[in-house]
Protein backbone atom coordinates (compact mmCIF):
# COMPACT_ATOMS: atom_id res chain seq x y z
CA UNK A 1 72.36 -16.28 -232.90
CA UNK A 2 75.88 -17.44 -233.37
CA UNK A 3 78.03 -18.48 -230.29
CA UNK A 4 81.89 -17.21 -229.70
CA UNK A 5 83.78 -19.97 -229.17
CA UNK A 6 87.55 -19.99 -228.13
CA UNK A 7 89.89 -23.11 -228.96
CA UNK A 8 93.28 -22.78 -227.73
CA UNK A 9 94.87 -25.26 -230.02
CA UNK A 10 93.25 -26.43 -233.00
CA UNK A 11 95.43 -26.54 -236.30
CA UNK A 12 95.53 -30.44 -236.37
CA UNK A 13 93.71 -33.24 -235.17
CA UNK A 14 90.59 -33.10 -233.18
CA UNK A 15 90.75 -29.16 -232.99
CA UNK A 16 90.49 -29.19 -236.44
CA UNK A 17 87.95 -31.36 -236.78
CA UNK A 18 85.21 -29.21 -235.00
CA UNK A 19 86.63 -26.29 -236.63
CA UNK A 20 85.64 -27.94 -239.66
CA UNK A 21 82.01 -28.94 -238.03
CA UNK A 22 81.29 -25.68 -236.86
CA UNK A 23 83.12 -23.56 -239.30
CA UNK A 24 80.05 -20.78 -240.67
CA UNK A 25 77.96 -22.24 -237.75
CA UNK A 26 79.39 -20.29 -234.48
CA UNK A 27 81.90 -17.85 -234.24
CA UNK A 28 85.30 -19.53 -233.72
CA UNK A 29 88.19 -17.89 -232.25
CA UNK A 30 91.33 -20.24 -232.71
CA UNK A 31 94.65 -19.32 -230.68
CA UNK A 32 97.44 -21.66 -231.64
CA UNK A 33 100.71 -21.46 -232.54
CA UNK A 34 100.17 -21.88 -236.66
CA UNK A 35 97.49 -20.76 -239.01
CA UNK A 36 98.46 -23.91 -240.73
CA UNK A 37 95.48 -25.80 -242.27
CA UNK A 38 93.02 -22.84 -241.15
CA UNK A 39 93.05 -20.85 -244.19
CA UNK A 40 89.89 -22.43 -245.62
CA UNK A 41 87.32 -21.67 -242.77
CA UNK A 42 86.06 -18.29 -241.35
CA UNK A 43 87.79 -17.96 -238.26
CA UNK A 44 89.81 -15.30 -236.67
CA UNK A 45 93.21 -16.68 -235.52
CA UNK A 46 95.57 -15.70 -232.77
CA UNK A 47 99.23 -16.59 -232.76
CA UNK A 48 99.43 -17.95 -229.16
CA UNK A 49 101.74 -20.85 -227.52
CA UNK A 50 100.23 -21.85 -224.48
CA UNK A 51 103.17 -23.26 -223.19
CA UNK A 52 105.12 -20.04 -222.92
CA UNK A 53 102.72 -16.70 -224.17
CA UNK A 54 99.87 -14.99 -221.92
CA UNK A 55 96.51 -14.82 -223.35
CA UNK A 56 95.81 -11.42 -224.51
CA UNK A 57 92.34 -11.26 -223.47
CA UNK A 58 91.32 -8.43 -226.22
CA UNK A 59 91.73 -10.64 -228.60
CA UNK A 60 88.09 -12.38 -228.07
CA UNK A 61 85.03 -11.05 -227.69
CA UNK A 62 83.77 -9.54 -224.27
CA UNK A 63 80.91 -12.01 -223.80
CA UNK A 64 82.63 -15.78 -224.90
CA UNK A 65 80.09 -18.93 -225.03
CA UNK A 66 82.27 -21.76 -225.74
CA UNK A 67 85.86 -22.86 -224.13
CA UNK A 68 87.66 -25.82 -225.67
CA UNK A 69 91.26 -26.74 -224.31
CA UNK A 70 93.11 -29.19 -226.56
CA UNK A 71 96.66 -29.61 -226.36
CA UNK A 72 98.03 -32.61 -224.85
CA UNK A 73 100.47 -34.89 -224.81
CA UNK A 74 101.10 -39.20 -225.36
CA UNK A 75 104.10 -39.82 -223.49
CA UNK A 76 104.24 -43.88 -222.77
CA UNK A 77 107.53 -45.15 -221.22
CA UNK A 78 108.00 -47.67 -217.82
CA UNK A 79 107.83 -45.46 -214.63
CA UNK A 80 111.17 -46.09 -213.90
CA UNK A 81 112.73 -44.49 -216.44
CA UNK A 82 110.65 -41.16 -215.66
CA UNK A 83 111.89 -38.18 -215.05
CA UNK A 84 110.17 -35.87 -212.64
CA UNK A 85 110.13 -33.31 -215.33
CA UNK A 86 108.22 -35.74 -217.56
CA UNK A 87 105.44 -36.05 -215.25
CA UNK A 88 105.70 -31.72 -214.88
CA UNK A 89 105.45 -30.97 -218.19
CA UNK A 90 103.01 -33.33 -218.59
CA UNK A 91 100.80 -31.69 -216.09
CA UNK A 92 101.65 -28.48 -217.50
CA UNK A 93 100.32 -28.71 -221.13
CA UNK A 94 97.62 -30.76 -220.10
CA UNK A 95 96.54 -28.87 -217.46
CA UNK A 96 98.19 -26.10 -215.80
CA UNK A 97 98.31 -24.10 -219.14
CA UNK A 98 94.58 -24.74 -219.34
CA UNK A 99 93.97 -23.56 -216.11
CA UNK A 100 95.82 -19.73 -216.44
CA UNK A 101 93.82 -19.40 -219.43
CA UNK A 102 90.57 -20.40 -218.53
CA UNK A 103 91.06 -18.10 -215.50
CA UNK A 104 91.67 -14.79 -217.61
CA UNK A 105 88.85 -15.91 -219.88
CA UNK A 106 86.39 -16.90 -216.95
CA UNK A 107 84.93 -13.08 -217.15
CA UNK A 108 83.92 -13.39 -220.27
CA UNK A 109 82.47 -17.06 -219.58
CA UNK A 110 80.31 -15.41 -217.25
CA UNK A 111 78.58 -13.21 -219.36
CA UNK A 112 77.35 -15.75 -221.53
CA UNK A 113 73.63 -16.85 -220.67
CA UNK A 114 75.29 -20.55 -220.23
CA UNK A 115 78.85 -21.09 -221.49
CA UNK A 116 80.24 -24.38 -222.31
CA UNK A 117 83.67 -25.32 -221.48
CA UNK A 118 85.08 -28.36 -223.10
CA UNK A 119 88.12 -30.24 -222.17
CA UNK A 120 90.13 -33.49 -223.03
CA UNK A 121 90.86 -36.67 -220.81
CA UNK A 122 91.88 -40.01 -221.80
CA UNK A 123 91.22 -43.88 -221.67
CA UNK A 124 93.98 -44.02 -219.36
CA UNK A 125 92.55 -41.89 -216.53
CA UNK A 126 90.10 -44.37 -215.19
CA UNK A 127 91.48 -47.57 -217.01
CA UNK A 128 95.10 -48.60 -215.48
CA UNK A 129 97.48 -49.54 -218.60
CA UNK A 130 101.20 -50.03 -218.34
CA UNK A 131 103.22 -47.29 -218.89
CA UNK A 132 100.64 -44.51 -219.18
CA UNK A 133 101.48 -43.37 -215.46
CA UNK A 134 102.92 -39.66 -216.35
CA UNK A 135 99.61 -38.73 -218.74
CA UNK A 136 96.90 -40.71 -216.22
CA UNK A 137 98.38 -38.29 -213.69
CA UNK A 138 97.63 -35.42 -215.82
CA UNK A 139 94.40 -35.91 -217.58
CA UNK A 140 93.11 -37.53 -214.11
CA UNK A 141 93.75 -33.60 -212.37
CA UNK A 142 91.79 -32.67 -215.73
CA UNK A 143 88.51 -35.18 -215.27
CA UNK A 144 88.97 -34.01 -211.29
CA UNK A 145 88.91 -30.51 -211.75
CA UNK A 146 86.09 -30.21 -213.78
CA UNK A 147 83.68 -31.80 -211.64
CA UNK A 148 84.85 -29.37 -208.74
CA UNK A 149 84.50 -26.46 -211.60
CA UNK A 150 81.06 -27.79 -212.98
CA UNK A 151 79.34 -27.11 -209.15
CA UNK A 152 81.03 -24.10 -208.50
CA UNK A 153 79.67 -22.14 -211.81
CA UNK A 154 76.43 -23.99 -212.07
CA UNK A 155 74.04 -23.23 -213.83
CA UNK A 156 75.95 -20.43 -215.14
CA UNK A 157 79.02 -22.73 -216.83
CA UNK A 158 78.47 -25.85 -218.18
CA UNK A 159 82.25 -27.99 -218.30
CA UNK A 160 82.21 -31.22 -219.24
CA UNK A 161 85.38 -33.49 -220.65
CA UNK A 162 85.77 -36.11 -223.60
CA UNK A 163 88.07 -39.19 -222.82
CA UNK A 164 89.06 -40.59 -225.96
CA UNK A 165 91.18 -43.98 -226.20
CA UNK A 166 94.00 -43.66 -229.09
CA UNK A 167 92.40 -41.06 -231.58
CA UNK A 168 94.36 -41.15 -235.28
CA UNK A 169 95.83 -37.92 -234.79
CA UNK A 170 99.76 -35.93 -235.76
CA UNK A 171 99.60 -36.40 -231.89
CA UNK A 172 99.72 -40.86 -231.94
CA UNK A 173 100.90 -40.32 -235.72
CA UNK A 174 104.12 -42.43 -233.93
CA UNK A 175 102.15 -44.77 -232.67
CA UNK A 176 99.35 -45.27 -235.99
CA UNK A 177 102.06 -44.54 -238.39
CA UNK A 178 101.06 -47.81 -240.59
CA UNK A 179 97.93 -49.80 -241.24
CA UNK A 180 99.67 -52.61 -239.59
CA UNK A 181 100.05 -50.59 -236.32
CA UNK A 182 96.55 -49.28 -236.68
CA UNK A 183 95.02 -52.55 -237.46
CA UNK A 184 96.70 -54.02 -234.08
CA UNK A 185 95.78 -51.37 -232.13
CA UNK A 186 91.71 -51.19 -233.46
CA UNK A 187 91.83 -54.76 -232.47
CA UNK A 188 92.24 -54.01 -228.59
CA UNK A 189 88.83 -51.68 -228.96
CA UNK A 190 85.73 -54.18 -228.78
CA UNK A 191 84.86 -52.03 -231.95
CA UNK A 192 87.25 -52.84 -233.52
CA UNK A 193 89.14 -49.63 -234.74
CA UNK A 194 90.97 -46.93 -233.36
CA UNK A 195 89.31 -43.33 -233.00
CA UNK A 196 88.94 -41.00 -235.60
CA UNK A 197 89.19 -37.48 -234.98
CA UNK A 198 85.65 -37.15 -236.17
CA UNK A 199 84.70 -39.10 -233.58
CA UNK A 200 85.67 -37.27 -231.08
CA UNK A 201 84.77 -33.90 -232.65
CA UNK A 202 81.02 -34.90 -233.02
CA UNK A 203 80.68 -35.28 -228.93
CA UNK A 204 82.35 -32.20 -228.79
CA UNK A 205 79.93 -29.82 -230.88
CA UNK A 206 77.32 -31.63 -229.04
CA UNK A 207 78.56 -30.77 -225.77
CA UNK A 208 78.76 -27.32 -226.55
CA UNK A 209 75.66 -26.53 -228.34
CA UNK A 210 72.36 -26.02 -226.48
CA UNK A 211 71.37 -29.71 -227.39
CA UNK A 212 73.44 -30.59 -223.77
CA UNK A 213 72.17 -27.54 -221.91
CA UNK A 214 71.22 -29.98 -218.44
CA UNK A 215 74.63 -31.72 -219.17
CA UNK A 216 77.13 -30.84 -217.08
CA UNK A 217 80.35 -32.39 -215.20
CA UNK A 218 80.62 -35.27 -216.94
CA UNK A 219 83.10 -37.35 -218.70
CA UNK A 220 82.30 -39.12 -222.00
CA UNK A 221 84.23 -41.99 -222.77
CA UNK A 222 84.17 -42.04 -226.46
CA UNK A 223 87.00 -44.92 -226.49
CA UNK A 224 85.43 -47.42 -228.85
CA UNK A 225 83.96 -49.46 -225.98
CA UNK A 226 87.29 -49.51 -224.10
CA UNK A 227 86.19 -48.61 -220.32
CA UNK A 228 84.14 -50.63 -220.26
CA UNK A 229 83.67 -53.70 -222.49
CA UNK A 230 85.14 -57.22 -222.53
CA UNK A 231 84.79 -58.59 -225.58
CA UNK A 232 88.06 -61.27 -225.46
């Protein structure tokens, strides 16, 4: 039987990518702000912003098996040249927006014979790098919370979260906008690449398909080797 699975997000980058792997599979449910790039796969799309719009929770089926969460945000600059607000918003799209969702949808989670809800971390949560201090703060509440989540809905809910290092992405487009740049930056990886949103959408069907049904609470560090290699 198919699964319901909600991504908020999911027109570009890694969203897209397990849209594409489980397009015909499950039954996806894709709330973002653009139908953009979805036209080819069977999905049903909602127009939502989750920076600003409330989930209309009749939207999605009454029983929901699958969560993914995946807008974020790269914002590198020195810490002194912060502004509070930075490190707010950066909270707020990285987590606070997931967390009003995830509470409307939690019903729905519940009457699922295990859901799986999968979020997004970074390298940068666990390993310290200069000027990553704003989006560390954020994705470290994420990689927090869902430990704390994963005991309080076990073995009901399953959440688990992904902790890519620098994924090419729209989002790092700025950052991988030239094989020079990526070649310089897949050199810091002890294999020797950056990410691929493939990658990082393989874990993720994994994680929410039955295959990882005594998996829970954990964060995969698909990063290349990043956290925890030295290879110089």
């Amino acid at each position: 039987m198919k699964k319901n699975i909600l991504l908020i997000g999911g027109s570009y980058g890694i969203g897209l990518e397990i849209i594409r792997l489980l397009n015909g599979n499950e039954n996806l449910f894709i709330a973002s702000r653009t139908y953009q790039n979805l036209q080819n796969f069977s999905v049903k799309h909602i127009t939502f912003d989750a920076s600003k719009d409330v989930f209309e929770i009749s939207q999605i089926p009454d029983v929901l098996d699958g969560f993914v969460y995946c807008p974020g945000s790269i914002n590198l600059r020195p810490f002194r040249g912060i502004k509070p607000e930075v490190f707010e918003e950066d909270l707020k799209i990285n987590f606070l927006d997931m967390i009003k969702i995830l509470q409307l949808v939690l019903p729905n989670l519940k009457k699922s014979p295990q859901a799986s809800i999968l979020l997004f971390s970074s390298v940068a949560a666990q390993l310290g790098m200069p000027f990553h201090t704003s989006v560390a703060a954020a994705k470290g509440a994420i990689e927090s919370f869902v430990k704390a989540f994963a005991a309080e809905h076990a073995p009901q809910i399953r959440a688990n979260v992904i902790a890519p290092s620098l994924t090419d992405t729209p989002l790092a487009n700025k950052f991988l906008s030239n094989d020079e740049k990526k070649e310089k930056a897949g050199m810091r990886h002890p294999l020797k690449r950056v990410g691929l949103a493939e990658d990082i959408a393989q874990m993720a069907v994994f994680l929410l398909s039955d295959n990882t049904s005594w998996v829970t609470g954990q964060i995969f560090r698909v990063d290349g080797g990043m956290s925890t290699l030295n290879v110089s």
